[in-house]
C-alpha atoms as a PDB file:
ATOM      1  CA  UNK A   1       9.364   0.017 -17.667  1.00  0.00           C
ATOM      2  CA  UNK A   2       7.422   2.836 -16.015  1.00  0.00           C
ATOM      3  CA  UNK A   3       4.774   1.930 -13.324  1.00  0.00           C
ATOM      4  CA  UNK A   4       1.289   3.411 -13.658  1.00  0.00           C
ATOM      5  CA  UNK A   5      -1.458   4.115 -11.055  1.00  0.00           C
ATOM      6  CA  UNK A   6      -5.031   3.476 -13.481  1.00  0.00           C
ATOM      7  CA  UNK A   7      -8.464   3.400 -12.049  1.00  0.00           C
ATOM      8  CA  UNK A   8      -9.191  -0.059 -10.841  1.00  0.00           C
ATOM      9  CA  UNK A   9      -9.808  -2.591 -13.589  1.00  0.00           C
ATOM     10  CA  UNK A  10     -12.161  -5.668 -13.059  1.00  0.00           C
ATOM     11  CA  UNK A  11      -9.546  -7.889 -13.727  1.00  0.00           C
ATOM     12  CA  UNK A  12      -7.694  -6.643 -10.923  1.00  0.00           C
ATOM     13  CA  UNK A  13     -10.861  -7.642  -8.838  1.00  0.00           C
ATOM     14  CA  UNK A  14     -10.806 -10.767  -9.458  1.00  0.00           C
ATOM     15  CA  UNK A  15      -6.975 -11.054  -9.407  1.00  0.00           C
ATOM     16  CA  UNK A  16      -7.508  -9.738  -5.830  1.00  0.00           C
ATOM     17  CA  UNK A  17     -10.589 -11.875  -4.977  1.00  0.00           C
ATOM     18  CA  UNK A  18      -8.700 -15.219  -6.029  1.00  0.00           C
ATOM     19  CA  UNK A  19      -5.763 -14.067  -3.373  1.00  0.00           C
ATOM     20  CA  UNK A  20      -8.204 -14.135  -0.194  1.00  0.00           C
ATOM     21  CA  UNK A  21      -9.431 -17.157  -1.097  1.00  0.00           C
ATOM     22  CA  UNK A  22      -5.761 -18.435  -1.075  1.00  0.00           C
ATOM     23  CA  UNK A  23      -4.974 -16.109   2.198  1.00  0.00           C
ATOM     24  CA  UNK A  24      -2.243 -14.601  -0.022  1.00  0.00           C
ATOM     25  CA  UNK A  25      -4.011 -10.872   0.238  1.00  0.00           C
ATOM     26  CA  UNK A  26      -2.730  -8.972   3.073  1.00  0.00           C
ATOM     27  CA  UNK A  27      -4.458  -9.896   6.763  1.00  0.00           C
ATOM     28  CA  UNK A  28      -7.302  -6.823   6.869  1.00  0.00           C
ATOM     29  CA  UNK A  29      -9.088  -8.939   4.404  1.00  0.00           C
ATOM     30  CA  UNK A  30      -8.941 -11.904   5.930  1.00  0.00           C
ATOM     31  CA  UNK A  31     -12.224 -13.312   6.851  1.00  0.00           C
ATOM     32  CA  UNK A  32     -14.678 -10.839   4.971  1.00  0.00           C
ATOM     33  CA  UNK A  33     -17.319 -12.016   2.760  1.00  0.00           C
ATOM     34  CA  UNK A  34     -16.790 -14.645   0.893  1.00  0.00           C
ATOM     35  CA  UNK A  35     -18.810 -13.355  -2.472  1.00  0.00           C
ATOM     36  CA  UNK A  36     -17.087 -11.838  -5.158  1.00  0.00           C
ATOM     37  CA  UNK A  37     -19.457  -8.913  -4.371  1.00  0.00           C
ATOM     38  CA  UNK A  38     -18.972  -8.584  -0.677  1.00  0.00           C
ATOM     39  CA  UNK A  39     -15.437  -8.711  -1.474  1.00  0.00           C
ATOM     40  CA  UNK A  40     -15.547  -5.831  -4.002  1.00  0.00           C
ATOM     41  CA  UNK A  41     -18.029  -3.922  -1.820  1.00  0.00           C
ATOM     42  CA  UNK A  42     -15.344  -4.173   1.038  1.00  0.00           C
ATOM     43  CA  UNK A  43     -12.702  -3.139  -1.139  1.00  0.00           C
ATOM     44  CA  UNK A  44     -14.300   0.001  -2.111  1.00  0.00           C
ATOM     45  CA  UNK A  45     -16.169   1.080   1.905  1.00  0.00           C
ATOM     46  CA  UNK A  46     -14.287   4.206   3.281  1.00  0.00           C
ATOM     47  CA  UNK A  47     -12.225   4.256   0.177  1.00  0.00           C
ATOM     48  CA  UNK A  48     -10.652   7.629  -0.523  1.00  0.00           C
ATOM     49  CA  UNK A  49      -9.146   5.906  -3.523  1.00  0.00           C
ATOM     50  CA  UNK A  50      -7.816   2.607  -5.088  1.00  0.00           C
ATOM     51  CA  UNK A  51      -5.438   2.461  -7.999  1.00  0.00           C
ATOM     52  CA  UNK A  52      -4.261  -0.328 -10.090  1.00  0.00           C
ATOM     53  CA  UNK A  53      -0.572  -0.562  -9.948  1.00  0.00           C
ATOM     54  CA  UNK A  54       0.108  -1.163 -13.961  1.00  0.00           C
ATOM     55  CA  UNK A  55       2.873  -2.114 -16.381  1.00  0.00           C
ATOM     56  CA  UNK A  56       2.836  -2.365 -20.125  1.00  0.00           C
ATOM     57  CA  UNK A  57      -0.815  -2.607 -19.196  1.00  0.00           C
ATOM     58  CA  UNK A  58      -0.251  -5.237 -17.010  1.00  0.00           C
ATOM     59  CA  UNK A  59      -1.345  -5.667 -13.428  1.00  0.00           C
ATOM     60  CA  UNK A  60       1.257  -5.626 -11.003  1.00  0.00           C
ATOM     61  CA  UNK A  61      -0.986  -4.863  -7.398  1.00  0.00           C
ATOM     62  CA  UNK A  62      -3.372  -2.261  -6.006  1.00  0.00           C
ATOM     63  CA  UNK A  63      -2.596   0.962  -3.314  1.00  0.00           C
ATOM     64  CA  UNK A  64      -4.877   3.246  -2.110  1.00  0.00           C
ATOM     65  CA  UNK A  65      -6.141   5.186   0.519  1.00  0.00           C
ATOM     66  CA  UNK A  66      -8.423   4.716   3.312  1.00  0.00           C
ATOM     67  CA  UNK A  67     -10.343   5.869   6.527  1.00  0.00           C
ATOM     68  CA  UNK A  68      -9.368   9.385   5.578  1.00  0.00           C
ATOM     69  CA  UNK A  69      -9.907  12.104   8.316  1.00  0.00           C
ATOM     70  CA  UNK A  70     -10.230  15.788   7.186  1.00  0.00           C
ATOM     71  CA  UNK A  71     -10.611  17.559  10.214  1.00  0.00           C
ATOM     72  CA  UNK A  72      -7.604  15.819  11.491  1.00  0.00           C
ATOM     73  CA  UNK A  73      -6.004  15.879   8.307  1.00  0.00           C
ATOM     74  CA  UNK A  74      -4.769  11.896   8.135  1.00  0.00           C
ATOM     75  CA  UNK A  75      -5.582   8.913   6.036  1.00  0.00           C
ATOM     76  CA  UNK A  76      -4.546   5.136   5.646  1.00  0.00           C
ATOM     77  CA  UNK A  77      -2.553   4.002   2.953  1.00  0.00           C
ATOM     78  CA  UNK A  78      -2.172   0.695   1.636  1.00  0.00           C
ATOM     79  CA  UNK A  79      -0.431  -1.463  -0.968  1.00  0.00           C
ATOM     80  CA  UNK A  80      -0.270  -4.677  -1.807  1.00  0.00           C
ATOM     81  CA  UNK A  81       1.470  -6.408  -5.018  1.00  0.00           C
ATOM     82  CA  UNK A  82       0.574  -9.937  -6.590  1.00  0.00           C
ATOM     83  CA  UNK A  83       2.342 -12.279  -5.394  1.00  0.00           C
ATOM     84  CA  UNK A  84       4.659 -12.811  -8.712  1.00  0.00           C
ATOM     85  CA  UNK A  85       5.630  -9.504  -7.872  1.00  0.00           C
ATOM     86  CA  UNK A  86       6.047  -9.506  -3.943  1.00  0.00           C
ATOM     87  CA  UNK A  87      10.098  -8.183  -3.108  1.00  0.00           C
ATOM     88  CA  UNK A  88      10.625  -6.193  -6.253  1.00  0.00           C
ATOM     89  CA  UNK A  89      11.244  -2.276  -6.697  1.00  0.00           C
ATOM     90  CA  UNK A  90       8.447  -2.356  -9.488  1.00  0.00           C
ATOM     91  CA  UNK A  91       5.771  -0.594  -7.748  1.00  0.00           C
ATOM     92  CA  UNK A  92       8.016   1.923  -5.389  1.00  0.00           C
ATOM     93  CA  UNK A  93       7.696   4.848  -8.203  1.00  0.00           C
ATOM     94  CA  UNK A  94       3.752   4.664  -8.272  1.00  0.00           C
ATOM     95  CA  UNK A  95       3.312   4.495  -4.973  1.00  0.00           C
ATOM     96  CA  UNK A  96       5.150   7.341  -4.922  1.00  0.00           C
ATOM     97  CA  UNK A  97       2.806   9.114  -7.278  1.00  0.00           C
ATOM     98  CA  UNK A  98      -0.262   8.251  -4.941  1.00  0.00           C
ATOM     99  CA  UNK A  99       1.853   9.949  -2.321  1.00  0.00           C
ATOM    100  CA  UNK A 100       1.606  12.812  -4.852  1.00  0.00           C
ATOM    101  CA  UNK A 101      -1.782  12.506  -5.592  1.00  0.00           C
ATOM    102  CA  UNK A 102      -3.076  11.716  -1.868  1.00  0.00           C
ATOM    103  CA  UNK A 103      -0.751  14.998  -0.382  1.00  0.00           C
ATOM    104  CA  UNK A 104      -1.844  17.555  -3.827  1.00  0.00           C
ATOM    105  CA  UNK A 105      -5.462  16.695  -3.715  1.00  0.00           C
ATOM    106  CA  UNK A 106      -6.604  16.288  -0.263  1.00  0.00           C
ATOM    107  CA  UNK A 107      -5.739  18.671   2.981  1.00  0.00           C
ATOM    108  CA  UNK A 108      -3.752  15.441   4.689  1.00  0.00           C
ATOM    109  CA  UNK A 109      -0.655  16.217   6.713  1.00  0.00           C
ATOM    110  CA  UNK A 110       0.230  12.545   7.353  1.00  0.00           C
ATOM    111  CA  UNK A 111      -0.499   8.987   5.940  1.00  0.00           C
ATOM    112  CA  UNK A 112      -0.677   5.687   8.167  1.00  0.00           C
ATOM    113  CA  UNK A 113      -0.346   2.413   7.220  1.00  0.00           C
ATOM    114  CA  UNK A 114      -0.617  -1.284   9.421  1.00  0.00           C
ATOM    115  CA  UNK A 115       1.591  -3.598   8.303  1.00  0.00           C
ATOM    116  CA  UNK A 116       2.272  -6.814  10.556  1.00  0.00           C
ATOM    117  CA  UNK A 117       4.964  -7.254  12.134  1.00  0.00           C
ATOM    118  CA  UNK A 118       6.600 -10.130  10.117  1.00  0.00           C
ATOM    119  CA  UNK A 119       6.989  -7.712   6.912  1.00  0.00           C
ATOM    120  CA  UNK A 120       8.217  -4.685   9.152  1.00  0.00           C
ATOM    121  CA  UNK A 121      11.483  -5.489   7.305  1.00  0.00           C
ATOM    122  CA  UNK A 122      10.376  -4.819   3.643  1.00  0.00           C
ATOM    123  CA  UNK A 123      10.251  -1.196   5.594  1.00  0.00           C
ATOM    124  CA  UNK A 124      13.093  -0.945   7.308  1.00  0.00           C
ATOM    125  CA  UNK A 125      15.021   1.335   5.175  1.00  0.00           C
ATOM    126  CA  UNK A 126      12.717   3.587   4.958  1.00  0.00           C
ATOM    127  CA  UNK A 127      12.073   3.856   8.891  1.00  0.00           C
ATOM    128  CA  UNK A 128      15.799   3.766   9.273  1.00  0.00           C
ATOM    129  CA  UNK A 129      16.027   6.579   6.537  1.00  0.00           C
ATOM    130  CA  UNK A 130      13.192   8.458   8.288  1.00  0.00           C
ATOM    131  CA  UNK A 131      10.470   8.566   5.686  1.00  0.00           C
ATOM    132  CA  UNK A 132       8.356   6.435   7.758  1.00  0.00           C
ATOM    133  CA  UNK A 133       7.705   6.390  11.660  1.00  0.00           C
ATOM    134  CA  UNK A 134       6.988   3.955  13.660  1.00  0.00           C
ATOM    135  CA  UNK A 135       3.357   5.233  15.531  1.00  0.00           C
ATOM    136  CA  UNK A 136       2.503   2.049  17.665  1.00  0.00           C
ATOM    137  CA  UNK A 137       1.925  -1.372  18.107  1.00  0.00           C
ATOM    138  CA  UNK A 138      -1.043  -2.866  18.561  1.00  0.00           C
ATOM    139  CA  UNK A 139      -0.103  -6.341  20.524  1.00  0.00           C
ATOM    140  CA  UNK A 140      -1.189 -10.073  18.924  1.00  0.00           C
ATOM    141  CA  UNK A 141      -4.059  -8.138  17.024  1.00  0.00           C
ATOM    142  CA  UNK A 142      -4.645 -10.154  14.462  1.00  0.00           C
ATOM    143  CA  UNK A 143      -4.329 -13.839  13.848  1.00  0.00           C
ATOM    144  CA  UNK A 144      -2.326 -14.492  10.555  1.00  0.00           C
ATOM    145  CA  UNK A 145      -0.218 -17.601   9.395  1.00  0.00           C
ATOM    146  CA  UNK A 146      -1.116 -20.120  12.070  1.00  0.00           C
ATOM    147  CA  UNK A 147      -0.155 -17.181  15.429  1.00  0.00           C
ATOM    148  CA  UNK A 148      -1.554 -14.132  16.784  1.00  0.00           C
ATOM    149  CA  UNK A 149       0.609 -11.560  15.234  1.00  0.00           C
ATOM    150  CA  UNK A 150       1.577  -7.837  16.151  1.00  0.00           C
ATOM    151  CA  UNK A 151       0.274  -4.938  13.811  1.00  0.00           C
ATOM    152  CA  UNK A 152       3.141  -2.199  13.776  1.00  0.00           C
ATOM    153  CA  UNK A 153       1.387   1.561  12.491  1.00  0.00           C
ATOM    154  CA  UNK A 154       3.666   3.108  10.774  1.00  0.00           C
ATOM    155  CA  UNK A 155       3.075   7.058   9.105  1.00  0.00           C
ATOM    156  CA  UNK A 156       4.723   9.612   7.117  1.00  0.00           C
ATOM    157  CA  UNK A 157       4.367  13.100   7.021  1.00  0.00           C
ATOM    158  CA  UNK A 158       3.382  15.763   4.418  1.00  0.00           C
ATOM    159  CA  UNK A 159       7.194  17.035   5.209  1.00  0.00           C
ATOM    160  CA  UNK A 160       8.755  13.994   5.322  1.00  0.00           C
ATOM    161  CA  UNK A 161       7.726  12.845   2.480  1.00  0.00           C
ATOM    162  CA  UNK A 162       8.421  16.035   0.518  1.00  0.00           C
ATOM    163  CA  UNK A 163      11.996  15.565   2.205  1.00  0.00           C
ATOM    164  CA  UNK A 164      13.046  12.297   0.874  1.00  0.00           C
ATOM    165  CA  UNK A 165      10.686  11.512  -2.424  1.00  0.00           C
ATOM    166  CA  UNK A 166      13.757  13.412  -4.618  1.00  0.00           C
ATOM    167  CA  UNK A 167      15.368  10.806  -3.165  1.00  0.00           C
ATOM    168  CA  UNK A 168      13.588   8.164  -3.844  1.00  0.00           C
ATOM    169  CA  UNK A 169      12.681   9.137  -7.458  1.00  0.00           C
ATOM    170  CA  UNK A 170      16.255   8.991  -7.969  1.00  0.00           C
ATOM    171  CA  UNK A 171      16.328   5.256  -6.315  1.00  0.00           C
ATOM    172  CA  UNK A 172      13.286   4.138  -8.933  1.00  0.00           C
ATOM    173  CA  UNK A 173      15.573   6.335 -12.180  1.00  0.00           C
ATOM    174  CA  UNK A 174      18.239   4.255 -10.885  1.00  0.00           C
ATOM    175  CA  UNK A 175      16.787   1.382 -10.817  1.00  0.00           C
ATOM    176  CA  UNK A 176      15.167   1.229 -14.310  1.00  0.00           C
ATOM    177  CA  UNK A 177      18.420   1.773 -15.941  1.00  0.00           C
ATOM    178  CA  UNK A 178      19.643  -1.408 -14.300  1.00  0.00           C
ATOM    179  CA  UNK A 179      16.078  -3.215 -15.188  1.00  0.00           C
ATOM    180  CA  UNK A 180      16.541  -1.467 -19.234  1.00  0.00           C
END
């Protein structure tokens, strides 16, 4: 029941591709090419990285890392699940490891993310816990389900998340003994 993070499979792709043209992938992708290759090729500009979110070898969603900043020491993160899969715990422990990976590897001392404002609460506990901040807001950015829509930044730090991922490993043990 263990989540992987696995390079990026073509599959995946085309998983991925068939969500935008159903406006079920997440609103940064909205209107982009509408090839299969412009899709992959914007999928893969200013990538840092982009893993496959994987299960028993099957696919389960994609995170990554974006837009990263060296000198400044800060990146964008972002996840998104398939839509069989949206609301479940499944993917928390690999996301965690590209926490890991992104905060070993690379000289970053905090991670953003955008999310809009109507699935702020999929991360309220973890604002409310502290792991993530809330940065900013950027006012009706983005036009997304029929309205013009707020995008919320959120970040976490190098320290915060070395201060709570014990924690939240022990949420994702926890939670595949219940799934077992």
């Amino acid at each position: 029941m263990t989540v992987h993070l696995v390079p990026v499979t073509p599959s995946l792709e085309q998983q991925l591709y068939q969500s935008v043209a159903s406006y079920v992938l997440p609103w940064q992708w909205m209107g982009q090419p509408n090839s299969f290759d412009g899709f992959r090729q914007s999928l893969w500009a200013r990538a840092l990285c982009n893993f496959e979110l994987q299960q028993d070898g099957k696919a389960l969603g994609l995170a990554g890392a974006y837009g990263a900043n060296f000198q400044n020491g800060t990146a964008y993160v972002h996840a998104y699940l398939l839509p069989e899969y949206q609301g479940s715990l499944y993917p928390l422990g690999a996301i965690g490891l590209m926490f890991d990976h992104l905060y070993s590897r690379y000289s970053l001392r905090k991670l953003y993310a955008e999310v809009l404002e109507t699935t702020l609460p999929v991360f309220r506990s973890a604002i409310d816990s502290g792991l993530f901040d809330i940065e900013g807001r950027l006012r009706e950015f983005v036009f997304a389900n029929g309205a013009y829509r707020d995008v919320v930044i959120i970040s976490t730090s190098r320290d915060g998340w070395i201060a709570h991922s014990e924690k939240i490993n022990e949420r994702v043990k926890r939670f595949r003994e219940i799934a077992s």
